[in-house]
Each structure stands twice: as structure tokens, then as C-alpha cells.
PDB file of N, CA and C in Angstrom:
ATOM      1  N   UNK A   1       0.806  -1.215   0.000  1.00  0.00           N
ATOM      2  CA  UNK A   1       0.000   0.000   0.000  1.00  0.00           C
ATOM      3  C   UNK A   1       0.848   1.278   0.000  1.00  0.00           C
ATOM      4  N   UNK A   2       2.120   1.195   0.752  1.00  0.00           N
ATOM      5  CA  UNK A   2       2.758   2.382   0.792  1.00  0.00           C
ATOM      6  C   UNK A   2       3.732   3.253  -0.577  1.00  0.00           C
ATOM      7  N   UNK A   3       3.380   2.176  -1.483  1.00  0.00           N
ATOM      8  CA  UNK A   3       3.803   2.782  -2.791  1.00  0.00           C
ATOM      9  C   UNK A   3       3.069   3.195  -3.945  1.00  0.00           C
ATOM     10  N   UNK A   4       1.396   3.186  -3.231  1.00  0.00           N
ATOM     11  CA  UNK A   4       0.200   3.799  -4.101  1.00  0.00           C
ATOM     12  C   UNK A   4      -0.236   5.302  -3.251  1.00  0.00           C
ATOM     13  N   UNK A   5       0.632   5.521  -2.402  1.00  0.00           N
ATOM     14  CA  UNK A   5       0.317   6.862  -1.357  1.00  0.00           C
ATOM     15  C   UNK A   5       0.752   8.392  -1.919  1.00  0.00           C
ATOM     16  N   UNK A   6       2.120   8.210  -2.759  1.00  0.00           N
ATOM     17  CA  UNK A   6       2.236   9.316  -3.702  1.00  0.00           C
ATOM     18  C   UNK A   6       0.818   9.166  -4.590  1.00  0.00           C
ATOM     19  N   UNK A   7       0.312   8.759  -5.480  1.00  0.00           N
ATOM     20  CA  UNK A   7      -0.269   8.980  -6.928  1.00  0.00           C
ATOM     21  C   UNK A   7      -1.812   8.827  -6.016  1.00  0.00           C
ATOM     22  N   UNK A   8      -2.021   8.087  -4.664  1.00  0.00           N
ATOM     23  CA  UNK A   8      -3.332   8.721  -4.086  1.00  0.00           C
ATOM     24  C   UNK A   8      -3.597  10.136  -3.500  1.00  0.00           C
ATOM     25  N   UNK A   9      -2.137  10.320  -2.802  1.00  0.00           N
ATOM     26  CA  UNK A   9      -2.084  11.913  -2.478  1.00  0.00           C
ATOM     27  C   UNK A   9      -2.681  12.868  -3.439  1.00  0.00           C
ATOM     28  N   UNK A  10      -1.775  12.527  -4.566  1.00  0.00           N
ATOM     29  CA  UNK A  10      -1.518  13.747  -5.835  1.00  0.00           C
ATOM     30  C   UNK A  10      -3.179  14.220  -6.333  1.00  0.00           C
ATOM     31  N   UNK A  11      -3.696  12.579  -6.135  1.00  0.00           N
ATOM     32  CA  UNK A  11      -5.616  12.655  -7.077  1.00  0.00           C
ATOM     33  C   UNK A  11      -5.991  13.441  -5.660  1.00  0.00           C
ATOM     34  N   UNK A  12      -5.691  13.047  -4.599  1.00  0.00           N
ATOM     35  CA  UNK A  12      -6.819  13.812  -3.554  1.00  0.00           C
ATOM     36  C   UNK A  12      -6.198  15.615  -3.719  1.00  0.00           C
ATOM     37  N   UNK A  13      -4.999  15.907  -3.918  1.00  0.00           N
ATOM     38  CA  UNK A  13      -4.785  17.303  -4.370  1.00  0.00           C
ATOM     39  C   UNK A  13      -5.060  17.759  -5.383  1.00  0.00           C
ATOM     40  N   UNK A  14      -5.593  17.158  -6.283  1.00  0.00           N
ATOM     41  CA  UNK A  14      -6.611  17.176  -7.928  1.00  0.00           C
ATOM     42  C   UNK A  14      -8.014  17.793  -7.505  1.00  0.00           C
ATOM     43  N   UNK A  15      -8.060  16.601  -6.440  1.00  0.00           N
ATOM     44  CA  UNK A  15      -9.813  16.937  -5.947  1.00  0.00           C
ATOM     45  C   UNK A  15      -9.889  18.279  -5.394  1.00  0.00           C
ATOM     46  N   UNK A  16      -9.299  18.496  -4.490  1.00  0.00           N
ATOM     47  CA  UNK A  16      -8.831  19.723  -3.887  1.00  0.00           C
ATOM     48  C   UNK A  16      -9.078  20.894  -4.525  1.00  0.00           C
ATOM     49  N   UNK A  17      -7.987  20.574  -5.533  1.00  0.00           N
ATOM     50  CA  UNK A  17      -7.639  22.046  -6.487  1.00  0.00           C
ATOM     51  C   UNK A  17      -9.094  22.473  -7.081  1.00  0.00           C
ATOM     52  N   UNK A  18      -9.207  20.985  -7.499  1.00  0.00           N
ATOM     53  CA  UNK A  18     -10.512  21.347  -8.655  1.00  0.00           C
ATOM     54  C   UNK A  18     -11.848  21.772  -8.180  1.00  0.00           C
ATOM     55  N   UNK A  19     -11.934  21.832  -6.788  1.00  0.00           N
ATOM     56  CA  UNK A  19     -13.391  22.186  -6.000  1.00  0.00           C
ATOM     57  C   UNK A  19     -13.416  23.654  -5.934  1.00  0.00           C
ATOM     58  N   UNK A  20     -11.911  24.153  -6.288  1.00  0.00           N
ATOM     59  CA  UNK A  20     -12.176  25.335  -5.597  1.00  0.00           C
ATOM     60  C   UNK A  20     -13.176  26.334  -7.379  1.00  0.00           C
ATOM     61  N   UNK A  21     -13.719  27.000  -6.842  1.00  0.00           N
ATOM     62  CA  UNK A  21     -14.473  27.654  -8.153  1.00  0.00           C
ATOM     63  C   UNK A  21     -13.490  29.067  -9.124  1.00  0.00           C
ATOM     64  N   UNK A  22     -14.086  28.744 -10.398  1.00  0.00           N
ATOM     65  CA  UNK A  22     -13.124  29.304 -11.037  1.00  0.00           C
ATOM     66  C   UNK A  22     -13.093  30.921 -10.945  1.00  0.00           C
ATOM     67  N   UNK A  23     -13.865  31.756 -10.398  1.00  0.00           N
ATOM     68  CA  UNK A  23     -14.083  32.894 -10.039  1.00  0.00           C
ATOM     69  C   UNK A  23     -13.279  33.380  -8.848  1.00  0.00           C
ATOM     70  N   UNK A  24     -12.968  31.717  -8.021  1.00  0.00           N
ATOM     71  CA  UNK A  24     -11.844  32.774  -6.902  1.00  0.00           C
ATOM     72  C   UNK A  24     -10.475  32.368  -7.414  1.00  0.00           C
ATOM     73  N   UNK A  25     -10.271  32.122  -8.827  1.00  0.00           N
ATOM     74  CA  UNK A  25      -8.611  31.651  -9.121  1.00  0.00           C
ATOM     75  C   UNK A  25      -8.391  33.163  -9.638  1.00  0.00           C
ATOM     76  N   UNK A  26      -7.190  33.129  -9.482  1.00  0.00           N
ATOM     77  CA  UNK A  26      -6.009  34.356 -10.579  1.00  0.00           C
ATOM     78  C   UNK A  26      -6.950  34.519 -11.950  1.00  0.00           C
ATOM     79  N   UNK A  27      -6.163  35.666 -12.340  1.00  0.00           N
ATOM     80  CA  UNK A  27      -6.365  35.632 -14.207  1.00  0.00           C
ATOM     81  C   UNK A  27      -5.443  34.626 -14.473  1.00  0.00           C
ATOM     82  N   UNK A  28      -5.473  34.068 -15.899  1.00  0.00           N
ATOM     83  CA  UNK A  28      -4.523  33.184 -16.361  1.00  0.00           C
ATOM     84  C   UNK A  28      -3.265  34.619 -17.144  1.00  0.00           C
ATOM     85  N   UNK A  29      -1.994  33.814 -17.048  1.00  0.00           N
ATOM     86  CA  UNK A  29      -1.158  34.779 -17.592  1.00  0.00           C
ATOM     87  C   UNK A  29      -1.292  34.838 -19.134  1.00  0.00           C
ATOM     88  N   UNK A  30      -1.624  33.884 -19.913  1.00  0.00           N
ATOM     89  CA  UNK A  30      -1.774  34.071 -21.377  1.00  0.00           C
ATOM     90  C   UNK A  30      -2.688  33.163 -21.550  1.00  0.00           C
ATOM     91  N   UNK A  31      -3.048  33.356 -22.849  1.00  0.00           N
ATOM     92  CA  UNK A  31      -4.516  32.509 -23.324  1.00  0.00           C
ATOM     93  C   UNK A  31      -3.687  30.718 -23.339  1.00  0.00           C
ATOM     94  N   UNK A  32      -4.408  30.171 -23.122  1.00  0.00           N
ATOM     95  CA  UNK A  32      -4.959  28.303 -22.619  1.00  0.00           C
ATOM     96  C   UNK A  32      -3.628  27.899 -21.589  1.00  0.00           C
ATOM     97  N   UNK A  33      -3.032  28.858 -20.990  1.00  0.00           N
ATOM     98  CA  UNK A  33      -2.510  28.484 -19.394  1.00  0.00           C
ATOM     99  C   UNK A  33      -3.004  27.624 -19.064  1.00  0.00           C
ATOM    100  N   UNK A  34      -4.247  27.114 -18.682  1.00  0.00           N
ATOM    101  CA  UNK A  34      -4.966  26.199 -18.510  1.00  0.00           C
ATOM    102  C   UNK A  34      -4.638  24.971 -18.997  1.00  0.00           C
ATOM    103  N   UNK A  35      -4.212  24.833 -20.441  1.00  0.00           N
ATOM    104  CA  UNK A  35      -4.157  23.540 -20.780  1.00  0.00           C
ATOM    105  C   UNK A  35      -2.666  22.802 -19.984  1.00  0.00           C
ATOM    106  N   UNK A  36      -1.236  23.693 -20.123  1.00  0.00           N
ATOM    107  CA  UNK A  36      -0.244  23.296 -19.648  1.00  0.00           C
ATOM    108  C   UNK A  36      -0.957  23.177 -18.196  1.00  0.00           C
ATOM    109  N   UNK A  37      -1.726  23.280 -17.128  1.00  0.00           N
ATOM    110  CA  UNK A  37      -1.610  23.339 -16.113  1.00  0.00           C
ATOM    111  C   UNK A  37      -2.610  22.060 -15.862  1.00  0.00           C
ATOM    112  N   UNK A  38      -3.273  22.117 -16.992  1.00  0.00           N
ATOM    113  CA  UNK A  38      -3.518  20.197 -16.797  1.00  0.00           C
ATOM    114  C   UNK A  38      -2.486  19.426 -17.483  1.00  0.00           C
ATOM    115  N   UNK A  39      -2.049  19.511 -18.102  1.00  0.00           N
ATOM    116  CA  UNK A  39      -1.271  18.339 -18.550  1.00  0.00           C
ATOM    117  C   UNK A  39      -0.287  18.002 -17.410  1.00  0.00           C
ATOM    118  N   UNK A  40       0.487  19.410 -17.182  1.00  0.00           N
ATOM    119  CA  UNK A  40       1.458  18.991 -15.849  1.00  0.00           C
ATOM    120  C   UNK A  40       0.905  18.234 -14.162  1.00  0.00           C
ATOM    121  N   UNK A  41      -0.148  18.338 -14.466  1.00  0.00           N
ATOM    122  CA  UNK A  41      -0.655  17.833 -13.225  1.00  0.00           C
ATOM    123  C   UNK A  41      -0.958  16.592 -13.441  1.00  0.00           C
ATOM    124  N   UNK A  42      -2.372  16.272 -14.622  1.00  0.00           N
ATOM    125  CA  UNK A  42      -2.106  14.707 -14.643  1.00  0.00           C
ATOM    126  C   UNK A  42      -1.076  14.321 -15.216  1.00  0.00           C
ATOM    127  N   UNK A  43      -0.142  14.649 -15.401  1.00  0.00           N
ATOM    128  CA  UNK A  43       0.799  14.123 -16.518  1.00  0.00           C
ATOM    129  C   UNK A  43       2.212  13.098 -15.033  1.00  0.00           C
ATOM    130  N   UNK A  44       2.040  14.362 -14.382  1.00  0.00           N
ATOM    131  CA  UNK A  44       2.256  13.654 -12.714  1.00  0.00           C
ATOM    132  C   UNK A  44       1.786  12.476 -12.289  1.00  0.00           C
ATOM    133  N   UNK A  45       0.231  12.917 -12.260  1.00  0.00           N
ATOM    134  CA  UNK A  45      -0.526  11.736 -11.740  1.00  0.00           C
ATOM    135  C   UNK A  45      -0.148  10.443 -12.676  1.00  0.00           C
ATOM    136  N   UNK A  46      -0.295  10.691 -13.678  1.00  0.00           N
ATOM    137  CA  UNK A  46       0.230   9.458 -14.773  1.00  0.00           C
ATOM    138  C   UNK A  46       1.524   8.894 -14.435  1.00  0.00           C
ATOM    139  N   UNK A  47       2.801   9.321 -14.147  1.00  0.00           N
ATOM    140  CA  UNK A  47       3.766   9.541 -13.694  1.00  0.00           C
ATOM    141  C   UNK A  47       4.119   8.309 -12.167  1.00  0.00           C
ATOM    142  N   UNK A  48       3.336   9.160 -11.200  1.00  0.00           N
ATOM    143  CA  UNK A  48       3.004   8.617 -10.499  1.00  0.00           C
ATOM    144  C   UNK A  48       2.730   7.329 -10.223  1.00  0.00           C
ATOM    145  N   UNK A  49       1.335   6.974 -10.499  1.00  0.00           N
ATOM    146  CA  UNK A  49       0.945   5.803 -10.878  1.00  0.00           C
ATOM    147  C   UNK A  49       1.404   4.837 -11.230  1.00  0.00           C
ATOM    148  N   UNK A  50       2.280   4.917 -12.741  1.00  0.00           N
ATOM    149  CA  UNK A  50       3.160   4.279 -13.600  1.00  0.00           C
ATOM    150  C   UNK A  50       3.998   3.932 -12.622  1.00  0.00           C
ATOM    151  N   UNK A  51       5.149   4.542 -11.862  1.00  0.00           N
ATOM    152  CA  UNK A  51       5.946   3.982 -11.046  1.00  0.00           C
ATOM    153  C   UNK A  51       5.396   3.592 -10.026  1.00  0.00           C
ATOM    154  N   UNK A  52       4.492   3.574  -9.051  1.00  0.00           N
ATOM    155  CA  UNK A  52       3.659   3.052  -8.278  1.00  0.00           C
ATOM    156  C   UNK A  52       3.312   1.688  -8.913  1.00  0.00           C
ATOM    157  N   UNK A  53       2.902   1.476  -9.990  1.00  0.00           N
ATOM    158  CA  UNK A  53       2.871  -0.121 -10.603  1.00  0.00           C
ATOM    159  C   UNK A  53       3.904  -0.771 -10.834  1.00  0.00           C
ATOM    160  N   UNK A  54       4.914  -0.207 -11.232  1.00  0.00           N
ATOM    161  CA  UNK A  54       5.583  -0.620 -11.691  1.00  0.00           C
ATOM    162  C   UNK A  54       6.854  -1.294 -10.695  1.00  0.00           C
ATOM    163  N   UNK A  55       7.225  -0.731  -9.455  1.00  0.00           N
ATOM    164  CA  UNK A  55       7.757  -0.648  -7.922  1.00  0.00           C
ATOM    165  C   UNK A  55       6.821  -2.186  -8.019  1.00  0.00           C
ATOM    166  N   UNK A  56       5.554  -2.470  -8.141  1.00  0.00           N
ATOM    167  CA  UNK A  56       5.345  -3.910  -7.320  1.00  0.00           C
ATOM    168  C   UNK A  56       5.276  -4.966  -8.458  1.00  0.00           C
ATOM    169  N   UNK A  57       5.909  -4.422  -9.749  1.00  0.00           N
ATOM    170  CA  UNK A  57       6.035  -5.969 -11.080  1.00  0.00           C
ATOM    171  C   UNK A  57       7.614  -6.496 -10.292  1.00  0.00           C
ATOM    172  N   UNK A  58       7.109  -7.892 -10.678  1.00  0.00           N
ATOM    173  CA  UNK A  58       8.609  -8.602 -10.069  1.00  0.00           C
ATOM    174  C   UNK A  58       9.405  -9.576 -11.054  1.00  0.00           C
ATOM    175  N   UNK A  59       9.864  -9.929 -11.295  1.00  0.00           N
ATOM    176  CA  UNK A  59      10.617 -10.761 -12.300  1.00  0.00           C
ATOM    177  C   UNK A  59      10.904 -10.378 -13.715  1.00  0.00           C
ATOM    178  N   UNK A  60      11.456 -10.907 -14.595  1.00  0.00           N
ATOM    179  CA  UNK A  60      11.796 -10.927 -16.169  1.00  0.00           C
ATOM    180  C   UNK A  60      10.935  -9.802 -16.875  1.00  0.00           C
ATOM    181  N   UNK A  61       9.508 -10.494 -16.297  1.00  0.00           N
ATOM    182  CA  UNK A  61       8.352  -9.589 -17.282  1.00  0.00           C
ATOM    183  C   UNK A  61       8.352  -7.944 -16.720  1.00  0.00           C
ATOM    184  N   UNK A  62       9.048  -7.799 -16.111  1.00  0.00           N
ATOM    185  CA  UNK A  62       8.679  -6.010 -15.401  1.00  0.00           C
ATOM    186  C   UNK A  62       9.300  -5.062 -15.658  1.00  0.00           C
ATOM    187  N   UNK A  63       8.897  -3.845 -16.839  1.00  0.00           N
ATOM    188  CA  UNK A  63       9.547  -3.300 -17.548  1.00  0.00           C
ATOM    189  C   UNK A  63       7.946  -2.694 -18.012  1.00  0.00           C
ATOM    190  N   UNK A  64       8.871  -2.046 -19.244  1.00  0.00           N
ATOM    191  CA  UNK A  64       8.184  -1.206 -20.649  1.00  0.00           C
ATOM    192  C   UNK A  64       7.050  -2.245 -20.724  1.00  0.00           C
ATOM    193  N   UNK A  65       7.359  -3.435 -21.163  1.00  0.00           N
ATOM    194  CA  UNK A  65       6.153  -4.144 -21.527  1.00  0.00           C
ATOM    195  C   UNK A  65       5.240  -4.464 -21.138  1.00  0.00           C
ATOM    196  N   UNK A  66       5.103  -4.115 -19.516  1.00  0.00           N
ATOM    197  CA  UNK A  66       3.953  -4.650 -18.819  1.00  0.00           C
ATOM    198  C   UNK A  66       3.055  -3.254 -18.549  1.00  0.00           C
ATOM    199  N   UNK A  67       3.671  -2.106 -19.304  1.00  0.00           N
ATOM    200  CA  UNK A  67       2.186  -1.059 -19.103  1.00  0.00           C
ATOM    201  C   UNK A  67       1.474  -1.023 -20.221  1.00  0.00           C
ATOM    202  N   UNK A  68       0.353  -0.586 -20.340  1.00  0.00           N
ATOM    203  CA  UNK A  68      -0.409  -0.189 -21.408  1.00  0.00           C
ATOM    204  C   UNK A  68       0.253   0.279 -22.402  1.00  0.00           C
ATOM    205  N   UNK A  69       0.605   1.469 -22.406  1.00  0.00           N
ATOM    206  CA  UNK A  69       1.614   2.126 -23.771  1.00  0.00           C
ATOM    207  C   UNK A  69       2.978   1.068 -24.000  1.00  0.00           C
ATOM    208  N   UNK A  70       3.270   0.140 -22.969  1.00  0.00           N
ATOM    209  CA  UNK A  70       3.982  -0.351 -23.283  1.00  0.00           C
ATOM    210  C   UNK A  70       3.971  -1.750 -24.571  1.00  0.00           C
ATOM    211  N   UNK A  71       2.464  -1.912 -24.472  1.00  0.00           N
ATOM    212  CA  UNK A  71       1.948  -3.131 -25.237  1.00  0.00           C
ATOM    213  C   UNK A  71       1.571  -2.161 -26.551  1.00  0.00           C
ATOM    214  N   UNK A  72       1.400  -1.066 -26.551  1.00  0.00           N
ATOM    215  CA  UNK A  72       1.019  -0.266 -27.817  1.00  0.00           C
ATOM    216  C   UNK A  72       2.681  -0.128 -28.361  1.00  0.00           C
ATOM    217  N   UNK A  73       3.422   0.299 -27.949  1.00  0.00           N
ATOM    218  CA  UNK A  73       4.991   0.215 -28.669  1.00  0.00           C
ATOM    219  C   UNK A  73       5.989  -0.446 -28.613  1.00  0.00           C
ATOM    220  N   UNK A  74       5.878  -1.449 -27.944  1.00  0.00           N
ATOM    221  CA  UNK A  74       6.945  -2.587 -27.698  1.00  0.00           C
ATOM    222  C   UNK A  74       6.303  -3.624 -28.915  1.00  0.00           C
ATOM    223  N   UNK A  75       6.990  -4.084 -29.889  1.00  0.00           N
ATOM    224  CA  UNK A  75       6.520  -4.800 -30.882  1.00  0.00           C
ATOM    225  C   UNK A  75       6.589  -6.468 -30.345  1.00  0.00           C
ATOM    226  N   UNK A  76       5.493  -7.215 -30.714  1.00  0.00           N
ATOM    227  CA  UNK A  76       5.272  -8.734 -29.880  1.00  0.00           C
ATOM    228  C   UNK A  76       6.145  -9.533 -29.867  1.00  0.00           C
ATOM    229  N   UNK A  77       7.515  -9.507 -30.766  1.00  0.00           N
ATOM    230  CA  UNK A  77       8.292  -9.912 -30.343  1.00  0.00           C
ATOM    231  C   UNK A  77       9.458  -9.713 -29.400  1.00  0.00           C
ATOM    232  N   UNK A  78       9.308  -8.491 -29.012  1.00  0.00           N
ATOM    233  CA  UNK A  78      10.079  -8.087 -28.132  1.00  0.00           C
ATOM    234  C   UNK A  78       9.920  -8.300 -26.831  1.00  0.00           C
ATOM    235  N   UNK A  79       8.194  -8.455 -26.639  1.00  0.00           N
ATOM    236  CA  UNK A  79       7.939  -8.240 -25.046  1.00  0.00           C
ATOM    237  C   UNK A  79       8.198 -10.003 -24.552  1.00  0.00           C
ATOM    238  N   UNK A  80       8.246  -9.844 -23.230  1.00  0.00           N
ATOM    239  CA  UNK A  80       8.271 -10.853 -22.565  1.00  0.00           C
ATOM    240  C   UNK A  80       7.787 -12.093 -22.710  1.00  0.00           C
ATOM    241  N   UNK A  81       7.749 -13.017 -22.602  1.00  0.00           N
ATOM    242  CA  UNK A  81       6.466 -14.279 -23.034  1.00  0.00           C
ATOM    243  C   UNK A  81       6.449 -14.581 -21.148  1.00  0.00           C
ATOM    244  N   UNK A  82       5.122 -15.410 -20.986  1.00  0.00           N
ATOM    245  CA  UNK A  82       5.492 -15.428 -19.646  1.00  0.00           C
ATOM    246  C   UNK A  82       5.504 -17.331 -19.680  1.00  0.00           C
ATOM    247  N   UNK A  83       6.009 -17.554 -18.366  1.00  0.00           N
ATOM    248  CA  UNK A  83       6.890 -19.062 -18.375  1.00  0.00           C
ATOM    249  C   UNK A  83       5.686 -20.155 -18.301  1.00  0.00           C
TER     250      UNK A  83
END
């Protein structure tokens, strides 16, 4: 459990952020600020996560190939077979 506590933190500071209403935030400094300021956040959470899964794969198979994007670009002969 103690290596899903970063990427649970990060979503409960998502929740956080995102309750608050958009009338009491700043101006944005230039037009779609907004978008970089999601990507960097889930892009974290993604981040997160990913190594949070990845901390509990154990043996041969635990790598690139055992995430999602990893089965989209690791070509089938490359990835692991399992025993």
C-alpha cells in the first residue's frame, strides 16, 4: 500500500484544487494556461501511478512491456512471453 500513497495523495490534491471555483482563481497569464496546467498535473498523476505499478512488477516480465503504452509500442516480439 505504501507505494500507491504518492499517486493517491496527488488525485486527492486534484480533488482539492478542482473544488475550488473558477471565479476565486487568478487571471490566467496568457490565453490556454490552462491547458499546460492540466497536462502537468495529470501528466504527474500518470507519472506517479506508472511507477507506483511498476515498484510492485517482479521478475523478467517487469519493464516497458507490462504497461499499457507499453503493449502499444513494444513490438510482440520483443515483449516478454510469460513461463
Amino acid at each position: 500500500m505504501p507505494r500507491w500513497l504518492p499517486p493517491l495523495g496527488w488525485a486527492a490534491l486534484i480533488l482539492i484544487l478542482t473544488s475550488i471555483p473558477g471565479s476565486r482563481l487568478p487571471a490566467l497569464p496568457f490565453p490556454n494556461f490552462d491547458k499546460i496546467v492540466h497536462l502537468t498535473i495529470y501528466g504527474a498523476l500518470g507519472w506517479f501511478s506508472a511507477h507506483a505499478w511498476l515498484q510492485g512488477s517482479r521478475g523478467p516480465a517487469a519493464g516497458p512491456a507490462r504497461t499499457v503504452p507499453g503493449h502499444v509500442f513494444v513490438p510482440a516480439h520483443a515483449r516478454p512471453h510469460p513461463s
